[in-house]
PDB file of N, CA and C in Angstrom:
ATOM      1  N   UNK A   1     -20.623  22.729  34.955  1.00  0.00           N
ATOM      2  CA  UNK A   1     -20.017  23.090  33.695  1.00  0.00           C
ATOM      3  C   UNK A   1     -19.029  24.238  33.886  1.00  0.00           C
ATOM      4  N   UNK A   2     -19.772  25.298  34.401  1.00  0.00           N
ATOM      5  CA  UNK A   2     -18.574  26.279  34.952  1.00  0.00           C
ATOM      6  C   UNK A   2     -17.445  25.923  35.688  1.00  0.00           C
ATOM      7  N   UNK A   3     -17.298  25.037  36.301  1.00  0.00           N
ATOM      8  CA  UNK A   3     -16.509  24.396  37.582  1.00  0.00           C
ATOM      9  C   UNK A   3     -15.619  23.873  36.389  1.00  0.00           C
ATOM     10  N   UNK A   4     -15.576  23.034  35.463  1.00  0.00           N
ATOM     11  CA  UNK A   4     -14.806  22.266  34.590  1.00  0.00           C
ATOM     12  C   UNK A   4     -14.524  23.371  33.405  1.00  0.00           C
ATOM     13  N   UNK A   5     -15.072  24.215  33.199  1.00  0.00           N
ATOM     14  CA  UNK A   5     -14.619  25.242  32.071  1.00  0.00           C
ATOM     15  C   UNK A   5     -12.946  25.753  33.068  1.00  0.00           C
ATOM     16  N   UNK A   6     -13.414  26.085  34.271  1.00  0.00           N
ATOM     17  CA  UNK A   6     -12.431  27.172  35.213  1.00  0.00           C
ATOM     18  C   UNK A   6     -11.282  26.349  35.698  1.00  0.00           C
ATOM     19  N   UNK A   7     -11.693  24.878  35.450  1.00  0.00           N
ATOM     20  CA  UNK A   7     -10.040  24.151  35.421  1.00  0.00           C
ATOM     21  C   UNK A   7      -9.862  24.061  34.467  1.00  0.00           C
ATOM     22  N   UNK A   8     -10.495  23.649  33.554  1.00  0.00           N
ATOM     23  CA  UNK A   8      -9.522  23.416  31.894  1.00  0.00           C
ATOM     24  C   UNK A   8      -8.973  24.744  31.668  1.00  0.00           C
ATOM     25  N   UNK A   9      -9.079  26.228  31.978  1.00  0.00           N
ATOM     26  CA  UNK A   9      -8.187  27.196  31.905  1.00  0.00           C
ATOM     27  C   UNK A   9      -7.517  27.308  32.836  1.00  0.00           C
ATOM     28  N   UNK A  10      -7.387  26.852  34.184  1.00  0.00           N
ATOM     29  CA  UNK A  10      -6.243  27.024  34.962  1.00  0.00           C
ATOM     30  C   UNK A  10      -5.518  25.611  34.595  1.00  0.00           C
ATOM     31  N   UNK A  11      -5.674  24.928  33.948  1.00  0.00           N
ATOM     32  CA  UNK A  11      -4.933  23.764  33.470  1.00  0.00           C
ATOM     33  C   UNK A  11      -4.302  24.525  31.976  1.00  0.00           C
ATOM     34  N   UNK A  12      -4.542  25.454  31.161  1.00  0.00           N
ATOM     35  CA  UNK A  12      -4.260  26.230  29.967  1.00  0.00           C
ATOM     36  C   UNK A  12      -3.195  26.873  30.554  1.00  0.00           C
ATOM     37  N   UNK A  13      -3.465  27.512  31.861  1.00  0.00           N
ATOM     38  CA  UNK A  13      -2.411  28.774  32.200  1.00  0.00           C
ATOM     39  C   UNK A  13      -1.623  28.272  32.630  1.00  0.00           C
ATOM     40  N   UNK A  14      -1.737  27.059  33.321  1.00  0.00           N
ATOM     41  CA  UNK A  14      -0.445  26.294  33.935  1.00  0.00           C
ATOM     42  C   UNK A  14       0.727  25.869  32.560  1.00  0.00           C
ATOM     43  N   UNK A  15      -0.070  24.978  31.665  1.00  0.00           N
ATOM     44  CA  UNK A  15       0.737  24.778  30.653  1.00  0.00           C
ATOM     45  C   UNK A  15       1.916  25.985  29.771  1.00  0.00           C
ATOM     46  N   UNK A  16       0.594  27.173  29.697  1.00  0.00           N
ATOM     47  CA  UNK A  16       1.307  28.210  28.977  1.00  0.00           C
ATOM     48  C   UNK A  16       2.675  28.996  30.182  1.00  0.00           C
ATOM     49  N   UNK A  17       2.326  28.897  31.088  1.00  0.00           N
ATOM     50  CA  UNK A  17       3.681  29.374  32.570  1.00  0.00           C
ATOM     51  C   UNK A  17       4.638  28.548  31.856  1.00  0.00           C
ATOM     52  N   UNK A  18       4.096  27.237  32.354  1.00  0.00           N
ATOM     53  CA  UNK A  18       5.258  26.199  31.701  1.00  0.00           C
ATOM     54  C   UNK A  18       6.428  26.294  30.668  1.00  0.00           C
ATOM     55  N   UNK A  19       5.261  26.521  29.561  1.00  0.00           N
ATOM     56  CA  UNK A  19       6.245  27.206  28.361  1.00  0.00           C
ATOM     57  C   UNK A  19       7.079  27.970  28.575  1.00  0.00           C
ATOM     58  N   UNK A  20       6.192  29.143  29.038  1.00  0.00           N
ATOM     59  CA  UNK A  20       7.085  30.052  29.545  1.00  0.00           C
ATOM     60  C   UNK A  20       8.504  29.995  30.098  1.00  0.00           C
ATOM     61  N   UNK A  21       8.277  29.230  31.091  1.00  0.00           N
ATOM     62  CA  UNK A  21       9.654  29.285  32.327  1.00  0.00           C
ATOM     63  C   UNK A  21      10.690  28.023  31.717  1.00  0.00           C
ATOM     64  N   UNK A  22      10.139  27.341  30.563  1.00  0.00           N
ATOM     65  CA  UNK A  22      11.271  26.699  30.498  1.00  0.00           C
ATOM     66  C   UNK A  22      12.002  27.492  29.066  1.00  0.00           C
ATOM     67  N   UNK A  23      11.473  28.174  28.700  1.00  0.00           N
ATOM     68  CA  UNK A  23      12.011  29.413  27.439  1.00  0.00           C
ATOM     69  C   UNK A  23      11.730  28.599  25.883  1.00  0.00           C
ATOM     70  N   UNK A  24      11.687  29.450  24.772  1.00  0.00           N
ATOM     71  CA  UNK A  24      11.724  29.151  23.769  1.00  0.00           C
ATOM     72  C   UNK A  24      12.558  28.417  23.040  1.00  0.00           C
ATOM     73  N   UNK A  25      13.590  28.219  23.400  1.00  0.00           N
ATOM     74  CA  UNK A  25      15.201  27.726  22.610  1.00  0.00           C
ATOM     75  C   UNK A  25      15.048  25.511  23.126  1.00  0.00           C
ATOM     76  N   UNK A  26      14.569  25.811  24.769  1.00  0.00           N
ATOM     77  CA  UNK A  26      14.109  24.548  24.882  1.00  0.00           C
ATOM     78  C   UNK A  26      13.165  23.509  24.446  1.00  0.00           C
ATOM     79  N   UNK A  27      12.023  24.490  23.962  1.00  0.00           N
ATOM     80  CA  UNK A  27      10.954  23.581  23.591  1.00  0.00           C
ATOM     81  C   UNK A  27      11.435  23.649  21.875  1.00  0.00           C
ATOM     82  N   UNK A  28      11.721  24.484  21.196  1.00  0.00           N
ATOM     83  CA  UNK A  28      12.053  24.300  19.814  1.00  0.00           C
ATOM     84  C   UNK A  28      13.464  23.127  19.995  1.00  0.00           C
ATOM     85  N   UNK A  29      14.141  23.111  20.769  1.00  0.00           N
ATOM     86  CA  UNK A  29      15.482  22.147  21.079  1.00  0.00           C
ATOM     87  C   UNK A  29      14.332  20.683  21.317  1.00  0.00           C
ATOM     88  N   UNK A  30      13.432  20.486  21.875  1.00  0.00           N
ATOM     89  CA  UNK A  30      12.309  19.194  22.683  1.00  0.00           C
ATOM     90  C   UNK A  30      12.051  18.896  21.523  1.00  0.00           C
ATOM     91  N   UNK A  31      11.302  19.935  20.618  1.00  0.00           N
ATOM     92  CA  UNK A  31      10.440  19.564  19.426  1.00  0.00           C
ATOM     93  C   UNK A  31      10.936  18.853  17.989  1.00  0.00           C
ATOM     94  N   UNK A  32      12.235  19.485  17.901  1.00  0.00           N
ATOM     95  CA  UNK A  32      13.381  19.091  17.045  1.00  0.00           C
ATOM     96  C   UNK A  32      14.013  18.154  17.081  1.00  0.00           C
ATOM     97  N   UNK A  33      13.732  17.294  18.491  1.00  0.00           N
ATOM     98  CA  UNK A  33      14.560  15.707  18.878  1.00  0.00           C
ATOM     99  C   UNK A  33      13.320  15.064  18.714  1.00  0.00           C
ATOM    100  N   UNK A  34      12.032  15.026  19.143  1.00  0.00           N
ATOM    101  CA  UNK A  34      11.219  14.289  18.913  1.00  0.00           C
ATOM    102  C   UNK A  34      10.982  14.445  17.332  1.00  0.00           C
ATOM    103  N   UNK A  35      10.950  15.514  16.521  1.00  0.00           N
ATOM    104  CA  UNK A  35      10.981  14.697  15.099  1.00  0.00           C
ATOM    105  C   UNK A  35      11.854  13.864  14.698  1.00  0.00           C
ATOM    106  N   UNK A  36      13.142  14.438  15.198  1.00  0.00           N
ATOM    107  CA  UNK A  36      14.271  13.890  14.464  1.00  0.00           C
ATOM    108  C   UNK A  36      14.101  11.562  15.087  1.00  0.00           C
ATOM    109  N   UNK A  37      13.841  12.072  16.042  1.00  0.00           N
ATOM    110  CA  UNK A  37      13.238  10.752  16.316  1.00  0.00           C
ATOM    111  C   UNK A  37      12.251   9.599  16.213  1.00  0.00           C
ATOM    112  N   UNK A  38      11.098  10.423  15.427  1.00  0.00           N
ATOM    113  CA  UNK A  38      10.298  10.003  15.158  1.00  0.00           C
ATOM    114  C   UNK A  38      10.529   9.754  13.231  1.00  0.00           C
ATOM    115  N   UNK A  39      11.369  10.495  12.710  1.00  0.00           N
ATOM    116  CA  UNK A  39      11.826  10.369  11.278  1.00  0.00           C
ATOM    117  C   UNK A  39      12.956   8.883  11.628  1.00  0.00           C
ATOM    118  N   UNK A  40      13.590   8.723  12.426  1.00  0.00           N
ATOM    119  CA  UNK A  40      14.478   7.863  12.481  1.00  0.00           C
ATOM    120  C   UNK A  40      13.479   6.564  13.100  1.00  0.00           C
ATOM    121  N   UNK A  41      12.542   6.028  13.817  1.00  0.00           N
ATOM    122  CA  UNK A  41      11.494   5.449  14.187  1.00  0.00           C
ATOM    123  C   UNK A  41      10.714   4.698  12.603  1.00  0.00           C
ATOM    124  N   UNK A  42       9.882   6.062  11.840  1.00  0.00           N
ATOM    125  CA  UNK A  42       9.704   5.458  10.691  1.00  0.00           C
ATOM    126  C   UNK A  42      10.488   4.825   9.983  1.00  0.00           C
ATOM    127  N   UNK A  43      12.101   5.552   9.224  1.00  0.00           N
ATOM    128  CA  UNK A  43      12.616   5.019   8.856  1.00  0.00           C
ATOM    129  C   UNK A  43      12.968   3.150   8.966  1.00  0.00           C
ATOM    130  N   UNK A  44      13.199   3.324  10.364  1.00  0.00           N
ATOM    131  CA  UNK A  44      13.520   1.359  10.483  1.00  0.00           C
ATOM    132  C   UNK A  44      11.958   0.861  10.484  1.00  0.00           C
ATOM    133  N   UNK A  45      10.970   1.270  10.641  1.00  0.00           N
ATOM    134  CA  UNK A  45       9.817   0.889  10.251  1.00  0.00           C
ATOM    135  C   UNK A  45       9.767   0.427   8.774  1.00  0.00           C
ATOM    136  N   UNK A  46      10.341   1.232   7.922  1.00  0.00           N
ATOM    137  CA  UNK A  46       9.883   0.968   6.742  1.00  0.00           C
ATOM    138  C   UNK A  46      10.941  -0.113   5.816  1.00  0.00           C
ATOM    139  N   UNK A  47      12.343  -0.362   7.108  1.00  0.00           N
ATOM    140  CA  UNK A  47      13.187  -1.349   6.409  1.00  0.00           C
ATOM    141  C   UNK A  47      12.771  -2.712   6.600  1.00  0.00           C
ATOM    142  N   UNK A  48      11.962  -2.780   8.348  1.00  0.00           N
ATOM    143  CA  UNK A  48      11.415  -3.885   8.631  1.00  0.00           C
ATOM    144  C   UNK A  48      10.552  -4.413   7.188  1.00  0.00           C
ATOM    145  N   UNK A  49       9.340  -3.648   6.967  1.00  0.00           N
ATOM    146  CA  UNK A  49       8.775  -3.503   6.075  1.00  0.00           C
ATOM    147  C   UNK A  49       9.109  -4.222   4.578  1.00  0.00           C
ATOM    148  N   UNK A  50      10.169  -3.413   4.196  1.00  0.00           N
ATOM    149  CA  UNK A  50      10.674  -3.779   2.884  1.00  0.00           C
ATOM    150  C   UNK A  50      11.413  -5.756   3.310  1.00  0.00           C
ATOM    151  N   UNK A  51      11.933  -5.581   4.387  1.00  0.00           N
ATOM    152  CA  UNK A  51      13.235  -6.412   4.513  1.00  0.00           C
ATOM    153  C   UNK A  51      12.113  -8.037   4.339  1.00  0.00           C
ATOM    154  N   UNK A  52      11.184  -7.560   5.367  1.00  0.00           N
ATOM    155  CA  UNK A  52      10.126  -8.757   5.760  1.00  0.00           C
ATOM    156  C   UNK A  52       9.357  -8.910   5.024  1.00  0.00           C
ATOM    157  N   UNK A  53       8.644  -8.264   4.128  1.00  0.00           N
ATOM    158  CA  UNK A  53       7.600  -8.434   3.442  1.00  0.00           C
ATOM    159  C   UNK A  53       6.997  -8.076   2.592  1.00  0.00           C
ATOM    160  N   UNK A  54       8.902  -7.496   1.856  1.00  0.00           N
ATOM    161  CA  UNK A  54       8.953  -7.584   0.514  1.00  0.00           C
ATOM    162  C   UNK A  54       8.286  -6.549  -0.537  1.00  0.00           C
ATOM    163  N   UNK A  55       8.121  -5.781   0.358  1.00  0.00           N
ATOM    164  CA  UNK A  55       7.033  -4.216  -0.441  1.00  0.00           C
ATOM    165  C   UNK A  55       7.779  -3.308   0.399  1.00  0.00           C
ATOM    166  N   UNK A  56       7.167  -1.716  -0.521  1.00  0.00           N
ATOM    167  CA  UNK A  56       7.489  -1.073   0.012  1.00  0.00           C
ATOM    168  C   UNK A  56       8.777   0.035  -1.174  1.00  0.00           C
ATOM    169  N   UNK A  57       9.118  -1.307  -1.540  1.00  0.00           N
ATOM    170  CA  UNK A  57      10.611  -1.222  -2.615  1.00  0.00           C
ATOM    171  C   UNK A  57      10.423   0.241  -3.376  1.00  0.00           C
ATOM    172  N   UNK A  58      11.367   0.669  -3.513  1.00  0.00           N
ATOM    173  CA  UNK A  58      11.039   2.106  -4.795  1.00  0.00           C
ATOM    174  C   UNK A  58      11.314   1.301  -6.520  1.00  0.00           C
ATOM    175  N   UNK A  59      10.174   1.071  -6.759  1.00  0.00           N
ATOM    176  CA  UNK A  59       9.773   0.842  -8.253  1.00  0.00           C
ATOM    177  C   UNK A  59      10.018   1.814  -8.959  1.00  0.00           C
ATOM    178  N   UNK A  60      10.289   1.631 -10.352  1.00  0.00           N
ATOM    179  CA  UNK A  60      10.027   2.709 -11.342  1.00  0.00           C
ATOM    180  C   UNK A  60       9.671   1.734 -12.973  1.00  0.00           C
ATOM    181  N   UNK A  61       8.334   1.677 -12.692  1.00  0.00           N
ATOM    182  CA  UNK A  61       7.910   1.493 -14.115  1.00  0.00           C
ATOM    183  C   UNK A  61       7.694   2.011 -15.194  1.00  0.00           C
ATOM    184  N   UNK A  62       7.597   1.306 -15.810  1.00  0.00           N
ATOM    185  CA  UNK A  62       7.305   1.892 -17.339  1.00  0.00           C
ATOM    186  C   UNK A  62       6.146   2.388 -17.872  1.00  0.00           C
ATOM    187  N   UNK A  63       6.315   2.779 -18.341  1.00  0.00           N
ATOM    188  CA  UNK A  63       4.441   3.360 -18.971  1.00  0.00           C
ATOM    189  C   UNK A  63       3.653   2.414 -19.452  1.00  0.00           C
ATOM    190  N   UNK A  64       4.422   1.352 -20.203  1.00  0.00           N
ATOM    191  CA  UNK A  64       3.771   0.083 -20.625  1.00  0.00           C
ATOM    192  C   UNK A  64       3.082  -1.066 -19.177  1.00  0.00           C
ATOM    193  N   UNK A  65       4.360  -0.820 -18.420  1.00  0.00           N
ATOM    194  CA  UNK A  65       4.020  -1.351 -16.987  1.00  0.00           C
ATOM    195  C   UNK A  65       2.549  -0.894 -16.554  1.00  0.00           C
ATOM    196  N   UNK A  66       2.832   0.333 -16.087  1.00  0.00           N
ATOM    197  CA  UNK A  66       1.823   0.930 -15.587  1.00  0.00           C
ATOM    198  C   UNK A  66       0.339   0.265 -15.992  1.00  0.00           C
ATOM    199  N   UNK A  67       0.387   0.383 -17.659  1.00  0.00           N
ATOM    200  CA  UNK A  67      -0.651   0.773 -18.205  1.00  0.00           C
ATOM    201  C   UNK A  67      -1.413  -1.486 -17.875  1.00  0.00           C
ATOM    202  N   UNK A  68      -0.407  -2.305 -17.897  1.00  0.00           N
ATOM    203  CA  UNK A  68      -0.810  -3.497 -17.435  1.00  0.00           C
ATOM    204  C   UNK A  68      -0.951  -3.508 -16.207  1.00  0.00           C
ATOM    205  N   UNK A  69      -0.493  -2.908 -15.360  1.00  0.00           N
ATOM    206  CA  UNK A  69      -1.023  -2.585 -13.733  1.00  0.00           C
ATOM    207  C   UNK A  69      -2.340  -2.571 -13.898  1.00  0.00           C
ATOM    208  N   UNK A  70      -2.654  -1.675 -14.620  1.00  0.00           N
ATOM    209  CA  UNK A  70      -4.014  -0.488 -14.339  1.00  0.00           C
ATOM    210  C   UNK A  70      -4.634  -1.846 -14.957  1.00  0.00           C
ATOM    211  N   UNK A  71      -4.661  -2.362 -15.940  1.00  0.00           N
ATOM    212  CA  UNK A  71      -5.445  -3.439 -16.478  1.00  0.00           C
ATOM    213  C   UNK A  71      -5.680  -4.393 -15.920  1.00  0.00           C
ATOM    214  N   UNK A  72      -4.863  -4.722 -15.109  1.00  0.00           N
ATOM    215  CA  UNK A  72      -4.779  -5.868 -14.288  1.00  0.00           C
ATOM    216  C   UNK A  72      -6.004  -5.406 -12.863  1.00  0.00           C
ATOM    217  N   UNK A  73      -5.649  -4.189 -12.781  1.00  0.00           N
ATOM    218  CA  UNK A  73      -6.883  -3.790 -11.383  1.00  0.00           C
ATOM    219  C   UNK A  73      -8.198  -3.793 -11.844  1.00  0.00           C
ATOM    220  N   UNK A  74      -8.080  -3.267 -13.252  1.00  0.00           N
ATOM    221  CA  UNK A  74      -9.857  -3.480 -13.393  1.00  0.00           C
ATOM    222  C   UNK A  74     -10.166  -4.410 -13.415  1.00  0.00           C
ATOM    223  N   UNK A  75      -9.154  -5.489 -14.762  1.00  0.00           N
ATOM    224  CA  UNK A  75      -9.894  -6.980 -14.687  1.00  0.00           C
ATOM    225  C   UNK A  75     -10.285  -7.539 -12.905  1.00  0.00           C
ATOM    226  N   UNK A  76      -9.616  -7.538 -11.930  1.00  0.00           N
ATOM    227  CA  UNK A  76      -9.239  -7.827 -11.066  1.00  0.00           C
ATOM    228  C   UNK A  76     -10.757  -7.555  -9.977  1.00  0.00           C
ATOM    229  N   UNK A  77     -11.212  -5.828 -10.218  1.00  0.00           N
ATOM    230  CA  UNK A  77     -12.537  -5.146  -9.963  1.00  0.00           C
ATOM    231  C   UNK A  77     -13.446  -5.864 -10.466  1.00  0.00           C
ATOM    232  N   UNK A  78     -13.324  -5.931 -11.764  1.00  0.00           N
ATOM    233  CA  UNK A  78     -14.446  -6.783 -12.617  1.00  0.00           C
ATOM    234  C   UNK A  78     -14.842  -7.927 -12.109  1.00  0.00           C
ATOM    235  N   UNK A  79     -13.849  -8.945 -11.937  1.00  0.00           N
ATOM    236  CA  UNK A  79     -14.180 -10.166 -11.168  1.00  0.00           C
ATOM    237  C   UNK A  79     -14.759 -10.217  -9.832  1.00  0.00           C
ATOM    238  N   UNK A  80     -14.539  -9.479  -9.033  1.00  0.00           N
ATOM    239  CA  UNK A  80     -14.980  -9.369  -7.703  1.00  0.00           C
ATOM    240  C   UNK A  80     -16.469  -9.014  -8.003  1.00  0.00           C
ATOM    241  N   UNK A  81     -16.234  -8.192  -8.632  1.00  0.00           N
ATOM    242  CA  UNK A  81     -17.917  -7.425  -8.829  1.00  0.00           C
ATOM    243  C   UNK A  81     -18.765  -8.518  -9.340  1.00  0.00           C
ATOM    244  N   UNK A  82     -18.977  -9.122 -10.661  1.00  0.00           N
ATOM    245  CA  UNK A  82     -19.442  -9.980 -10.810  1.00  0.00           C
ATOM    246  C   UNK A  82     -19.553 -11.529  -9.828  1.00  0.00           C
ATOM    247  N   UNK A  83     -18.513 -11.994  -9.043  1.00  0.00           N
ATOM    248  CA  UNK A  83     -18.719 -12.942  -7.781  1.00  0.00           C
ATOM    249  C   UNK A  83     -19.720 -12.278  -7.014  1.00  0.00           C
ATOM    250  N   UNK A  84     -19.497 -10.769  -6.822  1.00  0.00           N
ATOM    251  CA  UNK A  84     -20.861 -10.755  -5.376  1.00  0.00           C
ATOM    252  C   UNK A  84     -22.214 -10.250  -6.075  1.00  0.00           C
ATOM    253  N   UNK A  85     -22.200 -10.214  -7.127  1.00  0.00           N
ATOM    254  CA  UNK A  85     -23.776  -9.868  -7.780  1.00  0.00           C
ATOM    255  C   UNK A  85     -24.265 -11.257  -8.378  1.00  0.00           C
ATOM    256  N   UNK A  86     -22.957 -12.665  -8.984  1.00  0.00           N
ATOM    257  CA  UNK A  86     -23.713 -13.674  -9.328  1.00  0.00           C
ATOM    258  C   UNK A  86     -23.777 -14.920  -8.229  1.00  0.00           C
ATOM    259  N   UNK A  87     -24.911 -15.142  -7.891  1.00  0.00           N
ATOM    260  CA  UNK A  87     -25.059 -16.295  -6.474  1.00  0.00           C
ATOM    261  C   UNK A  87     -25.199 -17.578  -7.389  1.00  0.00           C
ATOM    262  N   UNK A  88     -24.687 -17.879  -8.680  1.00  0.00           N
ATOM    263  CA  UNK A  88     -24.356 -19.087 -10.274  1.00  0.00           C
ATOM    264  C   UNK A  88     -23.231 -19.467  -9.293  1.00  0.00           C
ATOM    265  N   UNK A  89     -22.091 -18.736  -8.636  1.00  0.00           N
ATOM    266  CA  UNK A  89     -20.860 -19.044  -8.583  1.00  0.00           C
ATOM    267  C   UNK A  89     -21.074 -20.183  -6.981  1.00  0.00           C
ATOM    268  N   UNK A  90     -20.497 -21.163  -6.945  1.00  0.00           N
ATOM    269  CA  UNK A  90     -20.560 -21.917  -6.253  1.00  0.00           C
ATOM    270  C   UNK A  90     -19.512 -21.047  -4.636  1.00  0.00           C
ATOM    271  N   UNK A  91     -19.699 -21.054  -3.544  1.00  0.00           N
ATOM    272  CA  UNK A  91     -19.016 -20.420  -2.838  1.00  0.00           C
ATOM    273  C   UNK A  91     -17.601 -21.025  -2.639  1.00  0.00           C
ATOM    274  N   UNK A  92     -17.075 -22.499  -3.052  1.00  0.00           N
ATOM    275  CA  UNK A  92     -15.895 -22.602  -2.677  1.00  0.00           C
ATOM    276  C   UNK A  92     -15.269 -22.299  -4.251  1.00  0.00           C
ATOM    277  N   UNK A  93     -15.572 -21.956  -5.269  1.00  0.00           N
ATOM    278  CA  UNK A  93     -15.357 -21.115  -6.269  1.00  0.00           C
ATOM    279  C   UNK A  93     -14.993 -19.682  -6.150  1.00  0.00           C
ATOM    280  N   UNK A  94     -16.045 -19.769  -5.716  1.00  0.00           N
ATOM    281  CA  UNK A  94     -15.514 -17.648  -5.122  1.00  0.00           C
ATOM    282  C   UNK A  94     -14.798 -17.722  -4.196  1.00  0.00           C
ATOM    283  N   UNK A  95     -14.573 -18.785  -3.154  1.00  0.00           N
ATOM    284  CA  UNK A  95     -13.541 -18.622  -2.146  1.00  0.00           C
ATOM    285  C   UNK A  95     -11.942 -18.917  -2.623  1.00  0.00           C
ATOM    286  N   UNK A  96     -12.198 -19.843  -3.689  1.00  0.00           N
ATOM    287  CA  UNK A  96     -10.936 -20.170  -4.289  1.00  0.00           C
ATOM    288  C   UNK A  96     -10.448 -18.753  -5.113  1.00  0.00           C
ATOM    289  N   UNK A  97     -11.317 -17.926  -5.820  1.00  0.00           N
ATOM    290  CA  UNK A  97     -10.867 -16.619  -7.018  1.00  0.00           C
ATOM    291  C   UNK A  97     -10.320 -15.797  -5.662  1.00  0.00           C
ATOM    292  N   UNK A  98     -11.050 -15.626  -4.753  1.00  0.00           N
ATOM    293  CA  UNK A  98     -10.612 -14.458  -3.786  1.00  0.00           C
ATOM    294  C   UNK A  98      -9.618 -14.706  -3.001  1.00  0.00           C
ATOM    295  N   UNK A  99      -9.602 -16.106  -2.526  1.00  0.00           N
ATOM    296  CA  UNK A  99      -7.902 -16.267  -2.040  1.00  0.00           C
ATOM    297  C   UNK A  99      -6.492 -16.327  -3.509  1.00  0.00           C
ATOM    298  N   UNK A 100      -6.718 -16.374  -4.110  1.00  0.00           N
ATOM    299  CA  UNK A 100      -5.774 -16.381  -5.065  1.00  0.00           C
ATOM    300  C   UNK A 100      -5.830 -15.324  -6.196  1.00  0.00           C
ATOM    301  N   UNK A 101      -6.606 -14.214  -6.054  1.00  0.00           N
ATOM    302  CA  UNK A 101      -6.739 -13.118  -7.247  1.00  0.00           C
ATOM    303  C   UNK A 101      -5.142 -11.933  -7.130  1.00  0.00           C
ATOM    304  N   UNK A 102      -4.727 -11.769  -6.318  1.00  0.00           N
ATOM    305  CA  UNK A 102      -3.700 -11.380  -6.162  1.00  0.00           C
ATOM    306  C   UNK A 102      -2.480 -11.479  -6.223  1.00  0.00           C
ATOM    307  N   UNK A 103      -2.113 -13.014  -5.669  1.00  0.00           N
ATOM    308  CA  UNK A 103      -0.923 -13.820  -5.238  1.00  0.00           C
ATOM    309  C   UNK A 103      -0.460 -13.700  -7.068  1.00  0.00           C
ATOM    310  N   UNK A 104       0.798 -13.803  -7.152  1.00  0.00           N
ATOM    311  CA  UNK A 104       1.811 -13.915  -8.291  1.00  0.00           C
ATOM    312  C   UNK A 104       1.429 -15.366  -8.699  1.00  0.00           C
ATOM    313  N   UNK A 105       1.765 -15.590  -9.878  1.00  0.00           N
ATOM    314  CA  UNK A 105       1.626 -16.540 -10.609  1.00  0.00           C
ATOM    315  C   UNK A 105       2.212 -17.609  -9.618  1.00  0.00           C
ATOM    316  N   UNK A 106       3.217 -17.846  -9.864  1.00  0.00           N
ATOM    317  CA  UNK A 106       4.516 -19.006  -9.383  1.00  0.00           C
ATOM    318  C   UNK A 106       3.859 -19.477  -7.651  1.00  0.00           C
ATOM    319  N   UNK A 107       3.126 -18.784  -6.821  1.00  0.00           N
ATOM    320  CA  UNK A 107       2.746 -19.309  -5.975  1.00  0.00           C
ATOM    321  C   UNK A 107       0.957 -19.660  -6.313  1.00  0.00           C
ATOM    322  N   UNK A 108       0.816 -18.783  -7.198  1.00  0.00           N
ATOM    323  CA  UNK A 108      -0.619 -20.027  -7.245  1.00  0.00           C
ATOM    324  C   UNK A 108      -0.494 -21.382  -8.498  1.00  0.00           C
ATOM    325  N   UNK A 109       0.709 -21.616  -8.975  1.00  0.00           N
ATOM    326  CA  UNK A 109       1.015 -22.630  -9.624  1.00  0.00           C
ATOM    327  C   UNK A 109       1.876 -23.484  -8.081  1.00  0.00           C
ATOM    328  N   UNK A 110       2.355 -23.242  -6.946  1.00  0.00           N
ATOM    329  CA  UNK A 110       2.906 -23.563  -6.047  1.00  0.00           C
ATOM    330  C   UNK A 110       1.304 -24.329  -5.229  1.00  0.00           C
ATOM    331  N   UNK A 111       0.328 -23.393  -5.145  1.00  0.00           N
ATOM    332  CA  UNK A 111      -0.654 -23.699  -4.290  1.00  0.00           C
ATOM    333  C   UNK A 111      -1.604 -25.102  -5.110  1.00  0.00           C
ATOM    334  N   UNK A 112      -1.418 -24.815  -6.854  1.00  0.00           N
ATOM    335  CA  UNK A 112      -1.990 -25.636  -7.342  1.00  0.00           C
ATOM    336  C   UNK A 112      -1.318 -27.209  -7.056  1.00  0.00           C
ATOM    337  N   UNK A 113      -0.077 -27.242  -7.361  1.00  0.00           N
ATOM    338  CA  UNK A 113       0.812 -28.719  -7.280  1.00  0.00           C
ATOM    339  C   UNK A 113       0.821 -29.152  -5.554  1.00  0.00           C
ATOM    340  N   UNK A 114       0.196 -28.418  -4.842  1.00  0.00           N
ATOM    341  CA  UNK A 114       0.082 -28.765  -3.550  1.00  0.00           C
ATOM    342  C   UNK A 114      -1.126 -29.515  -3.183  1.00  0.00           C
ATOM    343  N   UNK A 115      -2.343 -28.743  -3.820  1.00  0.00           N
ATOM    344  CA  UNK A 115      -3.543 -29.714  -3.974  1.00  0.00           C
ATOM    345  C   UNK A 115      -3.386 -30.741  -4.950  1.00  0.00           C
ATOM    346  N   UNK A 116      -2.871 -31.008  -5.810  1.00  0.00           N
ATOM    347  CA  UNK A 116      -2.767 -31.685  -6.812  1.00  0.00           C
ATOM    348  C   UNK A 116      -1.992 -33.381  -6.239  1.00  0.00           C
ATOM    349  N   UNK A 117      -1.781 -32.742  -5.203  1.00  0.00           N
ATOM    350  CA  UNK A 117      -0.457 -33.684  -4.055  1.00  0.00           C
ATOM    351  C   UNK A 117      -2.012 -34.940  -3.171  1.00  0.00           C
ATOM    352  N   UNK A 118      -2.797 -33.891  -2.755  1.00  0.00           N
ATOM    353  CA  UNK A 118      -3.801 -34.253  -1.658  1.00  0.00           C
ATOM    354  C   UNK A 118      -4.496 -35.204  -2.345  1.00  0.00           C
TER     355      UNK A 118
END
């Protein structure tokens, strides 16, 4: 234990020399490109994001919005909750509410005319 305490501080002092000898102006100059790089990194992260898959977008709703959001999550809670407390619900019933509780209308009227096909 002593043996590994007495390198992890000569591994400390090496680092802090380090600092040292390469001066302050460099590592604040190191530290300042890796954000600036890592802000430019997220950024196209988050266009992929938006571009591909359609979220992400800057919304601004309405209060009325909102307030059907919020309604929409409880009903949404509610249902889930009641599927895993009632074992009434047949499982390809609950498998059908839980693949489709989310999806927008127009694709579960898309998913319906598809079975409707079979």
């Amino acid at each position: 234990m002593a043996i590994a305490l007495t390198l992890l501080g000569m591994r400390f002092i090496g680092i802090c020399q380090f600092i040292t000898s390469i001066g302050e102006y460099n590592i604040l100059s190191y530290l300042s490109e890796r954000l600036r790089q890592n802000i430019q990194d997220a950024s196209k992260a988050k266009d992929i994001i938006i571009n591909n898959l359609n979220i992400g977008h800057d919304r601004h709703f309405t209060d009325a919005h909102k307030e059907l959001l919020g309604q929409y999550y409880d009903a949404s809670k509610l249902i889930l909750h009641c599927l895993n407390q009632n074992s009434a619900v047949s499982s390809n019933v609950k498998c059908e509410i839980e693949q489709t509780l989310l999806l927008p209308i127009a694709k579960i009227e898309k998913r319906n005319r598809e079975k409707d096909k079979h």
